[in-house]
PDB file of N, CA and C in Angstrom:
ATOM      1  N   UNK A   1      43.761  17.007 -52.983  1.00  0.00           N
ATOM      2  CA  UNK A   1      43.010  16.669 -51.776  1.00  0.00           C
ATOM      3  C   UNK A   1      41.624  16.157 -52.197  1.00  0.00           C
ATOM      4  N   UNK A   2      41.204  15.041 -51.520  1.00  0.00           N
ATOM      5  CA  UNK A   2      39.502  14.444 -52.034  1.00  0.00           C
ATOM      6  C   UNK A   2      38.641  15.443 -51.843  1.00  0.00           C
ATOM      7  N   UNK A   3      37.795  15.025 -52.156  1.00  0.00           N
ATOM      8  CA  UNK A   3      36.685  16.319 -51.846  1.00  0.00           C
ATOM      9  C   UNK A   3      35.551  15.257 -50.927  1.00  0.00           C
ATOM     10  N   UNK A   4      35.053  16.109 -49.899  1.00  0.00           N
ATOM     11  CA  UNK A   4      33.846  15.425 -48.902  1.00  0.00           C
ATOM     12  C   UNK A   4      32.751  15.182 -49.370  1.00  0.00           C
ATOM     13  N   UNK A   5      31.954  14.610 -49.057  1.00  0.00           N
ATOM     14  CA  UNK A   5      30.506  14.471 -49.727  1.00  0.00           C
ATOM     15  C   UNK A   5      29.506  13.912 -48.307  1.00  0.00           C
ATOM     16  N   UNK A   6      28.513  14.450 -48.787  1.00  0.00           N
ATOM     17  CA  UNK A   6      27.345  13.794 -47.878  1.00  0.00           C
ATOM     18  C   UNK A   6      26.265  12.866 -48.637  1.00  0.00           C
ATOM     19  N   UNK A   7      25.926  11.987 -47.754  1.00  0.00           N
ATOM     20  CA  UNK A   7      25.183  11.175 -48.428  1.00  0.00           C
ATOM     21  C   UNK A   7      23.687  10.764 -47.544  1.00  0.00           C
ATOM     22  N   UNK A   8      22.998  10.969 -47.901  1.00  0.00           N
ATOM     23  CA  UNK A   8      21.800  11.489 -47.810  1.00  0.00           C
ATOM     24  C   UNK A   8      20.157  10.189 -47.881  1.00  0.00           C
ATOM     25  N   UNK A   9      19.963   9.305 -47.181  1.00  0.00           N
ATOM     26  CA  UNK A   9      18.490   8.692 -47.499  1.00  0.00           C
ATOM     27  C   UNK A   9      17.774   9.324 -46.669  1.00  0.00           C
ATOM     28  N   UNK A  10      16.320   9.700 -46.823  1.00  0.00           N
ATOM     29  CA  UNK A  10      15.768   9.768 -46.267  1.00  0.00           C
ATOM     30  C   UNK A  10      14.120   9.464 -46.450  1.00  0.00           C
ATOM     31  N   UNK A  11      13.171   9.387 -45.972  1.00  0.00           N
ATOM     32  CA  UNK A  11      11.992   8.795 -45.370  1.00  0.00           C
ATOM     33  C   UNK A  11      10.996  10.066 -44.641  1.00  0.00           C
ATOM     34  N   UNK A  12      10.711  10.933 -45.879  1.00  0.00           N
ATOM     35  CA  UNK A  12       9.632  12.291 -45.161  1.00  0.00           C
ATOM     36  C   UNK A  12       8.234  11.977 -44.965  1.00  0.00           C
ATOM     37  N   UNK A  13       8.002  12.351 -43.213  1.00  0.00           N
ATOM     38  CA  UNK A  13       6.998  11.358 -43.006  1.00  0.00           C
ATOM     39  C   UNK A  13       5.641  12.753 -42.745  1.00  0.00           C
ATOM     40  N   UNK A  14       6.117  14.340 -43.061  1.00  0.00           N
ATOM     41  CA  UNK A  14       5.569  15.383 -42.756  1.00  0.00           C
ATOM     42  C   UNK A  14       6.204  15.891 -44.113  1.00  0.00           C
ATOM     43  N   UNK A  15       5.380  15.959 -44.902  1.00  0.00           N
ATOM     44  CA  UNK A  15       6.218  17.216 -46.207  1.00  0.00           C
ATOM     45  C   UNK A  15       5.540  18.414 -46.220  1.00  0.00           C
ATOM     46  N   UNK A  16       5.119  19.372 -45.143  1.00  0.00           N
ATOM     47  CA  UNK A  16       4.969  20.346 -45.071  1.00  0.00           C
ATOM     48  C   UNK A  16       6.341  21.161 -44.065  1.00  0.00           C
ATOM     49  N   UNK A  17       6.195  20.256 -43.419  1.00  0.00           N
ATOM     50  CA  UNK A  17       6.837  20.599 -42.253  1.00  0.00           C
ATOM     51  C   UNK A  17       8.763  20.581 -42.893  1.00  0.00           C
ATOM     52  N   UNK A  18       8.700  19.102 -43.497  1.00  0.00           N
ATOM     53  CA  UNK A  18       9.960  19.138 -44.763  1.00  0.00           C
ATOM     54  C   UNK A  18      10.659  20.283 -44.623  1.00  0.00           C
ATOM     55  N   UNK A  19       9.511  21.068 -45.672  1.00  0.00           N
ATOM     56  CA  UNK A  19       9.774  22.071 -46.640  1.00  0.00           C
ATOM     57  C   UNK A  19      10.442  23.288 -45.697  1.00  0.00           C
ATOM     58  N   UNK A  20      10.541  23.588 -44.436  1.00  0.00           N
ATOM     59  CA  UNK A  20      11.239  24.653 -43.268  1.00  0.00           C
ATOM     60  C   UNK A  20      11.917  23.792 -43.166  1.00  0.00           C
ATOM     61  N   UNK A  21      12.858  22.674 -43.547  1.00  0.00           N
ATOM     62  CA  UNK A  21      14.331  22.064 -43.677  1.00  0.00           C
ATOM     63  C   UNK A  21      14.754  22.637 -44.173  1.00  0.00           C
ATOM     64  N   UNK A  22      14.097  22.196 -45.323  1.00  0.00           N
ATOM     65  CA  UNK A  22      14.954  22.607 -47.024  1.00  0.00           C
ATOM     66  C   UNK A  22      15.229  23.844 -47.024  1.00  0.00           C
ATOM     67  N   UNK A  23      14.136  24.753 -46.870  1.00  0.00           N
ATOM     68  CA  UNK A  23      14.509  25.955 -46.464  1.00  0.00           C
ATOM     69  C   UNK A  23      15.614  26.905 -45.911  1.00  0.00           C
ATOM     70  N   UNK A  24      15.666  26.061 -44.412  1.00  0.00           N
ATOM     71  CA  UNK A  24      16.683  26.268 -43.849  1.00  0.00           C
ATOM     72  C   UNK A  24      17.983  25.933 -43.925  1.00  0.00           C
ATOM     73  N   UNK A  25      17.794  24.764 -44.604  1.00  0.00           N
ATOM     74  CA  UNK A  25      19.522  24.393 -45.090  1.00  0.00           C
ATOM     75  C   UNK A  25      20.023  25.109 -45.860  1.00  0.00           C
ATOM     76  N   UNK A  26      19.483  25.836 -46.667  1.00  0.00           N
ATOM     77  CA  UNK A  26      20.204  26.669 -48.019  1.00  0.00           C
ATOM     78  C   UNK A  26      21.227  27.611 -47.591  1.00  0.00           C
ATOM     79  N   UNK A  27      20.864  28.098 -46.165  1.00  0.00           N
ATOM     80  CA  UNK A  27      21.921  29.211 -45.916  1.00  0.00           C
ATOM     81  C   UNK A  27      23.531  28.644 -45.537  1.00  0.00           C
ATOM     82  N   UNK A  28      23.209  27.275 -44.938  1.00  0.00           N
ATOM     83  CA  UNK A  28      24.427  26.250 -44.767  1.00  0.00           C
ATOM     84  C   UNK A  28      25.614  26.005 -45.732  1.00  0.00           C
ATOM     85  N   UNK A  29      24.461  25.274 -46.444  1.00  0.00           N
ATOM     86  CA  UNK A  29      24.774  24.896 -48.032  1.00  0.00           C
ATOM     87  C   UNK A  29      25.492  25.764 -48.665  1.00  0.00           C
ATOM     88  N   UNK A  30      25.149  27.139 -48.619  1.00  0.00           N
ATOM     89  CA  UNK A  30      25.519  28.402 -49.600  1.00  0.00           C
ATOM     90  C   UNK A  30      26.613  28.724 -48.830  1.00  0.00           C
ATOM     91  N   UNK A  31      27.023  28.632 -47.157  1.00  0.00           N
ATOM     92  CA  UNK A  31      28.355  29.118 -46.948  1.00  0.00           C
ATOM     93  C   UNK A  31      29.030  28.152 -46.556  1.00  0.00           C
ATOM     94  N   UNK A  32      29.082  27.023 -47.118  1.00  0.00           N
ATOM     95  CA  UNK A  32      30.241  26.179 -47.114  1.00  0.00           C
ATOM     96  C   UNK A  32      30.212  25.630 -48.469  1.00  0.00           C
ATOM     97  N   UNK A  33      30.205  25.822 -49.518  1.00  0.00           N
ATOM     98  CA  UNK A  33      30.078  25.802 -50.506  1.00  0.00           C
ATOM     99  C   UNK A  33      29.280  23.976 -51.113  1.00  0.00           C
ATOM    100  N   UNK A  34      27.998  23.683 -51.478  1.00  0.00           N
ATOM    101  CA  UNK A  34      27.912  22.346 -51.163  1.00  0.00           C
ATOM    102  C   UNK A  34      27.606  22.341 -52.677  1.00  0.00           C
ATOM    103  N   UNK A  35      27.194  21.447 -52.983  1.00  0.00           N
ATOM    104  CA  UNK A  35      26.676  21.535 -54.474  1.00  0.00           C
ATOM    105  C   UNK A  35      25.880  19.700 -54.693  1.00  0.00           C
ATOM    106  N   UNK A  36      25.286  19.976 -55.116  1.00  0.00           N
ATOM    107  CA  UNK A  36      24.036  18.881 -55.052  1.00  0.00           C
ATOM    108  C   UNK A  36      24.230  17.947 -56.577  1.00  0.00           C
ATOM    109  N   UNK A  37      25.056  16.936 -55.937  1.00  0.00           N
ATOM    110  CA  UNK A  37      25.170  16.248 -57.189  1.00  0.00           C
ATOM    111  C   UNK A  37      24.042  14.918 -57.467  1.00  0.00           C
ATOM    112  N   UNK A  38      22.964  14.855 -56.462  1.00  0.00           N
ATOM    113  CA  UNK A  38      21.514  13.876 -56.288  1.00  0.00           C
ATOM    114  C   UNK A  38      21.189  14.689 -55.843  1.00  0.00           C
ATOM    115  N   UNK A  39      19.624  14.464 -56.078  1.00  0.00           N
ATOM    116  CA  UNK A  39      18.897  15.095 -55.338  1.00  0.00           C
ATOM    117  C   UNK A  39      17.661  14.677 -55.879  1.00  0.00           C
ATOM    118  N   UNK A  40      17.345  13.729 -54.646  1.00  0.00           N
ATOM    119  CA  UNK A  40      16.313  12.667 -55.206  1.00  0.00           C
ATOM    120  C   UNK A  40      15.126  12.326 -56.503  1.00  0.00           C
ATOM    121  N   UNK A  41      16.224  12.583 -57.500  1.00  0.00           N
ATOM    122  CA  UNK A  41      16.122  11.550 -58.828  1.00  0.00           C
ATOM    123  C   UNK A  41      15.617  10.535 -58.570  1.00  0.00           C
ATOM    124  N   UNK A  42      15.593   9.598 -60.032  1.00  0.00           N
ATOM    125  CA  UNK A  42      14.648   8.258 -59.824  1.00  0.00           C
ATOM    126  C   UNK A  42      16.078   7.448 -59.407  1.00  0.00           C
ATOM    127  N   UNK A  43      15.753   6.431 -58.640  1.00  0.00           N
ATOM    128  CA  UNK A  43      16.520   5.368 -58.376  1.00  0.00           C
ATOM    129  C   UNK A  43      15.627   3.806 -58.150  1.00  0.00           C
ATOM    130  N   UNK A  44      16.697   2.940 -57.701  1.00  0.00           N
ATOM    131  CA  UNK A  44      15.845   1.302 -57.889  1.00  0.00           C
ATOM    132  C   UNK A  44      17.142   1.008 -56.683  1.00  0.00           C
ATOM    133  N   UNK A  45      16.512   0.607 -55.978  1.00  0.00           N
ATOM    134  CA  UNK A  45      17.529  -0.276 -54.499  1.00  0.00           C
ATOM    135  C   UNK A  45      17.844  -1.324 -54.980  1.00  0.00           C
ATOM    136  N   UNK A  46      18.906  -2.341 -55.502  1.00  0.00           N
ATOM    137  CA  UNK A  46      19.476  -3.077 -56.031  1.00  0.00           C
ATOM    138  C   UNK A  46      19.518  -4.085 -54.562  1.00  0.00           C
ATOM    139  N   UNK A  47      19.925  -3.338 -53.375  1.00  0.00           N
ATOM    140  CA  UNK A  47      20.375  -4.680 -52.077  1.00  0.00           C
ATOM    141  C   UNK A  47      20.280  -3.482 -50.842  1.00  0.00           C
ATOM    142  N   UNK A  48      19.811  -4.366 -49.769  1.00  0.00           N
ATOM    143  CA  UNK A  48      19.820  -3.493 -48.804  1.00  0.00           C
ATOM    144  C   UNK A  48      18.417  -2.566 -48.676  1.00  0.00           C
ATOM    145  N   UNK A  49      17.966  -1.839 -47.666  1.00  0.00           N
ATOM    146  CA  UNK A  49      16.661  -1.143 -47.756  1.00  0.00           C
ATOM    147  C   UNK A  49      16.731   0.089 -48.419  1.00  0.00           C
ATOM    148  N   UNK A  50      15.991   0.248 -49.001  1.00  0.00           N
ATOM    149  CA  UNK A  50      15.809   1.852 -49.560  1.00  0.00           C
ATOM    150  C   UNK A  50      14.802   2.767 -48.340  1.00  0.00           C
ATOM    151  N   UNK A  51      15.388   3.900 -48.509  1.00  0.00           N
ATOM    152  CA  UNK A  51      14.695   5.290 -47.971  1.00  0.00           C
ATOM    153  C   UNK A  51      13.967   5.884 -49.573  1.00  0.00           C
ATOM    154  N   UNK A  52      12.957   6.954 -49.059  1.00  0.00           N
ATOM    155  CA  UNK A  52      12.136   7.485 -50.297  1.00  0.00           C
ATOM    156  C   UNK A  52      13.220   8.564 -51.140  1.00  0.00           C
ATOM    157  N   UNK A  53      13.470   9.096 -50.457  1.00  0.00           N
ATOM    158  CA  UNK A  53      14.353  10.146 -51.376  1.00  0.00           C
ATOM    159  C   UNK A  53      16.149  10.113 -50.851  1.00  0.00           C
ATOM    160  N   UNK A  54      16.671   9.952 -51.952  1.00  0.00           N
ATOM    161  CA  UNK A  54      18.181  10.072 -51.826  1.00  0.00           C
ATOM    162  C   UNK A  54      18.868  11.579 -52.142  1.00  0.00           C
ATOM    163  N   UNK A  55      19.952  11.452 -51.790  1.00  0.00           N
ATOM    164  CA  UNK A  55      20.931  13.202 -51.762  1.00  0.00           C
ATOM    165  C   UNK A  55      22.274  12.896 -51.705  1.00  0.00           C
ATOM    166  N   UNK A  56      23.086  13.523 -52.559  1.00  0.00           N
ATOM    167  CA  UNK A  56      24.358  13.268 -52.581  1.00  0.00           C
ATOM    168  C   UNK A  56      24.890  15.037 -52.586  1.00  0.00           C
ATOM    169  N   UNK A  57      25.639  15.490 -51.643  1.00  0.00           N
ATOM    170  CA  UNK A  57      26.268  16.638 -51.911  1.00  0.00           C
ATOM    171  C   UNK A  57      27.606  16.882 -51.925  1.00  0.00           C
ATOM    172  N   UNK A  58      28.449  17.474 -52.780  1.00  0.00           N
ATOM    173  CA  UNK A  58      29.875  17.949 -52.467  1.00  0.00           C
ATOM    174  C   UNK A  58      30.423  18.842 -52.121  1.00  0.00           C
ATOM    175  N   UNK A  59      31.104  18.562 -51.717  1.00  0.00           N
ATOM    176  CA  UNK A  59      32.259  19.952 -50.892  1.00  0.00           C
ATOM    177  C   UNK A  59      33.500  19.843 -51.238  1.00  0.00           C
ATOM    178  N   UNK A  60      34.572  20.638 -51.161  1.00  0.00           N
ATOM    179  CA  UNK A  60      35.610  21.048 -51.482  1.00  0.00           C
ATOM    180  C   UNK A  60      36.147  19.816 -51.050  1.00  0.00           C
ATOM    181  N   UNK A  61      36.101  19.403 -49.661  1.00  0.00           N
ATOM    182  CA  UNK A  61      37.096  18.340 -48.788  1.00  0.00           C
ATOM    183  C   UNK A  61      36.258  18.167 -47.699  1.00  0.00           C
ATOM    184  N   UNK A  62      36.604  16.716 -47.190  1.00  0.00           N
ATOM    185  CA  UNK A  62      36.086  16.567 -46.278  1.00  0.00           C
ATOM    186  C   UNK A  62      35.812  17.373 -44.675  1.00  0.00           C
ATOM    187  N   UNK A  63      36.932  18.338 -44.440  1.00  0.00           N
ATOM    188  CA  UNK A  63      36.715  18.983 -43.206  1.00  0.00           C
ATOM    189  C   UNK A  63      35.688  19.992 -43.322  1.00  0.00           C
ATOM    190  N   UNK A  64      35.378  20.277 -44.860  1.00  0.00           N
ATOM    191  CA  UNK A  64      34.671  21.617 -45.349  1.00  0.00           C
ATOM    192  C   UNK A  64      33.066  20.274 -44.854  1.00  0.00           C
ATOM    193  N   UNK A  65      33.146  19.627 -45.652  1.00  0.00           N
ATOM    194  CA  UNK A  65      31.837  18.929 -45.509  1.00  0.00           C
ATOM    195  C   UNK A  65      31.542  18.645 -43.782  1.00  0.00           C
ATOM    196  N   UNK A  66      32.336  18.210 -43.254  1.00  0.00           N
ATOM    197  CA  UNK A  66      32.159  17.928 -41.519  1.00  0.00           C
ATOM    198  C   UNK A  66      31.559  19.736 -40.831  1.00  0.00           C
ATOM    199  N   UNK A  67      32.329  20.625 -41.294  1.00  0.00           N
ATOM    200  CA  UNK A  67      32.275  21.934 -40.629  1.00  0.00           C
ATOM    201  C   UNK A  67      30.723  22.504 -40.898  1.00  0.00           C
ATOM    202  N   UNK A  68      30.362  22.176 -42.209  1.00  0.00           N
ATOM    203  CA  UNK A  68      28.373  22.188 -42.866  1.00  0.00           C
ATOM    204  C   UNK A  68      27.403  21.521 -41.882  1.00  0.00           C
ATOM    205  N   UNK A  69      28.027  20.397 -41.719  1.00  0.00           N
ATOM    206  CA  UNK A  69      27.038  19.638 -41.132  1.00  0.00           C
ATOM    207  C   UNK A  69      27.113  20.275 -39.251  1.00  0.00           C
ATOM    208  N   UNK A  70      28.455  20.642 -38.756  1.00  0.00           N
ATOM    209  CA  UNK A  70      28.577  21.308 -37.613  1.00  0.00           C
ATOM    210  C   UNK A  70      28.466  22.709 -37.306  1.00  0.00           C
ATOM    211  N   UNK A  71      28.047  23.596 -38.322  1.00  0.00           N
ATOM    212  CA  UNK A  71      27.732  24.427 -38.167  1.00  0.00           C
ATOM    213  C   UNK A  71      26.185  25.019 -37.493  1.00  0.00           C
ATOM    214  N   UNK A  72      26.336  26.293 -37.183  1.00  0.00           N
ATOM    215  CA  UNK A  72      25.144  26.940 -36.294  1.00  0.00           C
ATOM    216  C   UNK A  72      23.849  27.032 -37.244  1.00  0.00           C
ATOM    217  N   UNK A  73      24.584  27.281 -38.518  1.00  0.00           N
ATOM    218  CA  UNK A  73      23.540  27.084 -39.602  1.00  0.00           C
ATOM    219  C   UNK A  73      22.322  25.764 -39.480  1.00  0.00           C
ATOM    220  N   UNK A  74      23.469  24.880 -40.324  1.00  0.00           N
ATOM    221  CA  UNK A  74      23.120  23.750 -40.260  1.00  0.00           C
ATOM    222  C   UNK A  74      22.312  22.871 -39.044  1.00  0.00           C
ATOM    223  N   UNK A  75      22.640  23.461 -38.011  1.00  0.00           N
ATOM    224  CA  UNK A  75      22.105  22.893 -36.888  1.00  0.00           C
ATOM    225  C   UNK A  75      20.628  23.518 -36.883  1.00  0.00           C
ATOM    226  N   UNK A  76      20.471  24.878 -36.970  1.00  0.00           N
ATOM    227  CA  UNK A  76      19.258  25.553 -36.682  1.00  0.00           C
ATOM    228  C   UNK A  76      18.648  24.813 -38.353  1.00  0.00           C
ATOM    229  N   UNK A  77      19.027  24.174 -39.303  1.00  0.00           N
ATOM    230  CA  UNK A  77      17.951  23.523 -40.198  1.00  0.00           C
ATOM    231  C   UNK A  77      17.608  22.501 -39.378  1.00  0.00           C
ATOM    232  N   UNK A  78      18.821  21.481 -39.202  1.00  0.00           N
ATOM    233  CA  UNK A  78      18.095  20.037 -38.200  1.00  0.00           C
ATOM    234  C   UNK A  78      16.743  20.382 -37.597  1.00  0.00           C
ATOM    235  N   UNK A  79      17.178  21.167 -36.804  1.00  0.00           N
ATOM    236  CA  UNK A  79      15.731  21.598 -35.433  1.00  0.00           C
ATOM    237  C   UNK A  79      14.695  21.632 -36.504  1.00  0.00           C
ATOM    238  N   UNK A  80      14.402  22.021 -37.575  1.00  0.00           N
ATOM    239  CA  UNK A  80      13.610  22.753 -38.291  1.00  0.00           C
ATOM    240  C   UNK A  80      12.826  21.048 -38.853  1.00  0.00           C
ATOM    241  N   UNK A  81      13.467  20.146 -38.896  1.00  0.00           N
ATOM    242  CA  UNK A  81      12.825  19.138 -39.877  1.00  0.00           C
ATOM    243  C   UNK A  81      12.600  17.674 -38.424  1.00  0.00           C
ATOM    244  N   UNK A  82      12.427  18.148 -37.338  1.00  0.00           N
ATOM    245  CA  UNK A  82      12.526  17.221 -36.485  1.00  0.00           C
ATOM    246  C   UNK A  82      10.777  17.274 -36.389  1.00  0.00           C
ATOM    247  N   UNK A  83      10.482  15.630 -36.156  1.00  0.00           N
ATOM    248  CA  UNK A  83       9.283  15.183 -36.543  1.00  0.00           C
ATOM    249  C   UNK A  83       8.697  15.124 -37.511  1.00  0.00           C
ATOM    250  N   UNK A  84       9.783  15.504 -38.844  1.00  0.00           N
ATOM    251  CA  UNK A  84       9.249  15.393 -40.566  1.00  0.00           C
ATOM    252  C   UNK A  84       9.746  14.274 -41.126  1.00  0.00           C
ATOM    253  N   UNK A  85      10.675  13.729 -40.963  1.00  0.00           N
ATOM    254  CA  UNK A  85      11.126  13.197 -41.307  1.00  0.00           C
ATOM    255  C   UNK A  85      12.516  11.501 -40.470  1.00  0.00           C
ATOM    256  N   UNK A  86      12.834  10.259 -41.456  1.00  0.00           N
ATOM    257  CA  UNK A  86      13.437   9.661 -40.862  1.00  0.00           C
ATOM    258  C   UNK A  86      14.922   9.606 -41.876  1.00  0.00           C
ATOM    259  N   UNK A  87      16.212   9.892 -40.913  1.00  0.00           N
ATOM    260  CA  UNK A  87      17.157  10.271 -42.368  1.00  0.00           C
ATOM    261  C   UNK A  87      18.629   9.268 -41.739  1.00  0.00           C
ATOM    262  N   UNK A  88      18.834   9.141 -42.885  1.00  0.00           N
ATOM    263  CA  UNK A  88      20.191   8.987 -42.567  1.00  0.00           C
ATOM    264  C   UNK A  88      21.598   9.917 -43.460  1.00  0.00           C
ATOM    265  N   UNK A  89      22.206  10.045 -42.479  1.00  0.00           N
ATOM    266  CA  UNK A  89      23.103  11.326 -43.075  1.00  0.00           C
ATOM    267  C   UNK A  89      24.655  10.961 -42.817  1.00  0.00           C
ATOM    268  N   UNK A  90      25.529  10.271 -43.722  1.00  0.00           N
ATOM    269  CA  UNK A  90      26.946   9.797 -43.589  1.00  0.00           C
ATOM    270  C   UNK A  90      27.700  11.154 -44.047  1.00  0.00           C
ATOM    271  N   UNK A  91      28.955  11.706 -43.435  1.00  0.00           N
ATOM    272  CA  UNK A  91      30.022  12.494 -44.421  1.00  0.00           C
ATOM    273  C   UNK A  91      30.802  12.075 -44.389  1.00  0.00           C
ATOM    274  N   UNK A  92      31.475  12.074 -45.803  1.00  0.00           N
ATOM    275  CA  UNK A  92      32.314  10.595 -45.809  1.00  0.00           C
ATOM    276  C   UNK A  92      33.509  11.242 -47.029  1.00  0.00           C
ATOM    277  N   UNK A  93      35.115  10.973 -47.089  1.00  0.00           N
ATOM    278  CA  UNK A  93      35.670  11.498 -47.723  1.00  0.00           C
ATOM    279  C   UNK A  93      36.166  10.972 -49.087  1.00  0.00           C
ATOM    280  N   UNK A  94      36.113  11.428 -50.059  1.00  0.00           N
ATOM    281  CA  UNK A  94      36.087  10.848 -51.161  1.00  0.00           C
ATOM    282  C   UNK A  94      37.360  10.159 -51.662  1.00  0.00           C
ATOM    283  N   UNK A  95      37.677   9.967 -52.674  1.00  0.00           N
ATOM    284  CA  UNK A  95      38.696   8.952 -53.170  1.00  0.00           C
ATOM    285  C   UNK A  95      39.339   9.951 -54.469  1.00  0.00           C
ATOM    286  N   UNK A  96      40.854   9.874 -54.227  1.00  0.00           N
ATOM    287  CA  UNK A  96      41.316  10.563 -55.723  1.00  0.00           C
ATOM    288  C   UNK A  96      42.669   9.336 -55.980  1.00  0.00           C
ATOM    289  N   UNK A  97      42.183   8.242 -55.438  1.00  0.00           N
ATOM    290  CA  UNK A  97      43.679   7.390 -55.781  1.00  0.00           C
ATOM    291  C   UNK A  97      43.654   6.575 -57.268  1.00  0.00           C
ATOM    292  N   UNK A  98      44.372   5.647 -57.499  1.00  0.00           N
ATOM    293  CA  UNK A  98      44.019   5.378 -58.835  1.00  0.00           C
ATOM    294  C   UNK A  98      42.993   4.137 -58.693  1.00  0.00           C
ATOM    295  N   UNK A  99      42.640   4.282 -60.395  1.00  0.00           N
ATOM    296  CA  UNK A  99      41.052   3.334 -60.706  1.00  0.00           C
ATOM    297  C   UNK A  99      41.677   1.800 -61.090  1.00  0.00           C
ATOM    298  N   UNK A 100      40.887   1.057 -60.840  1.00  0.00           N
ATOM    299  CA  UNK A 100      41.145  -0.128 -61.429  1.00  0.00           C
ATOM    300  C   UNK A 100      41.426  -0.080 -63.017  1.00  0.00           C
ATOM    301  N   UNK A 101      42.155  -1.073 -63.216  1.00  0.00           N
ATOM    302  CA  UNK A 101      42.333  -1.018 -65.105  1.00  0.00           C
ATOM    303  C   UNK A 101      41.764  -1.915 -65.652  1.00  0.00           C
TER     304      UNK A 101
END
């Protein structure tokens, strides 16, 4: 089964205020098991606009990743980072078919 992932730009326009996101997401994160494979490292926008900081997270599968982002948890972080920030947030299901040769 693929595994889900979230994908993450965002544009923090309050980094105090941020920081009671971040905060608050951890308890999300920690019970749906997520694991942070970016987490805004250096990058270079090749095409298309860039946001300031990027995030890539995984999950087991995609319903696990949809259920994080819909959870009571997760929701009470949202509230927490509203007016900090401008984001965009895709969950999107990954690929286990075969690679090009």
């Amino acid at each position: 089964m693929p595994k889900g992932y979230w994908i993450v730009r965002v544009d923090v326009t309050d980094p105090e205020q941020y920081q009671h996101y971040v905060a608050a997401n951890a308890a999300a994160f920690s019970k749906y098991g997520a694991r942070f494979l970016v987490r805004a490292g250096r990058s270079e926008t090749m095409e298309g606009e860039a946001r300031g900081r990027n995030v890539v997270l995984e999950f087991a599968d995609y319903d696990t990743a949809l259920a994080c982002w819909k959870s009571p948890e997760y929701q009470h972080a949202i509230a927490q980072r509203v007016g900090a920030c401008v984001i965009d947030l895709l969950v999107i299901e990954g690929y286990d078919g075969a690679q090009p040769a």
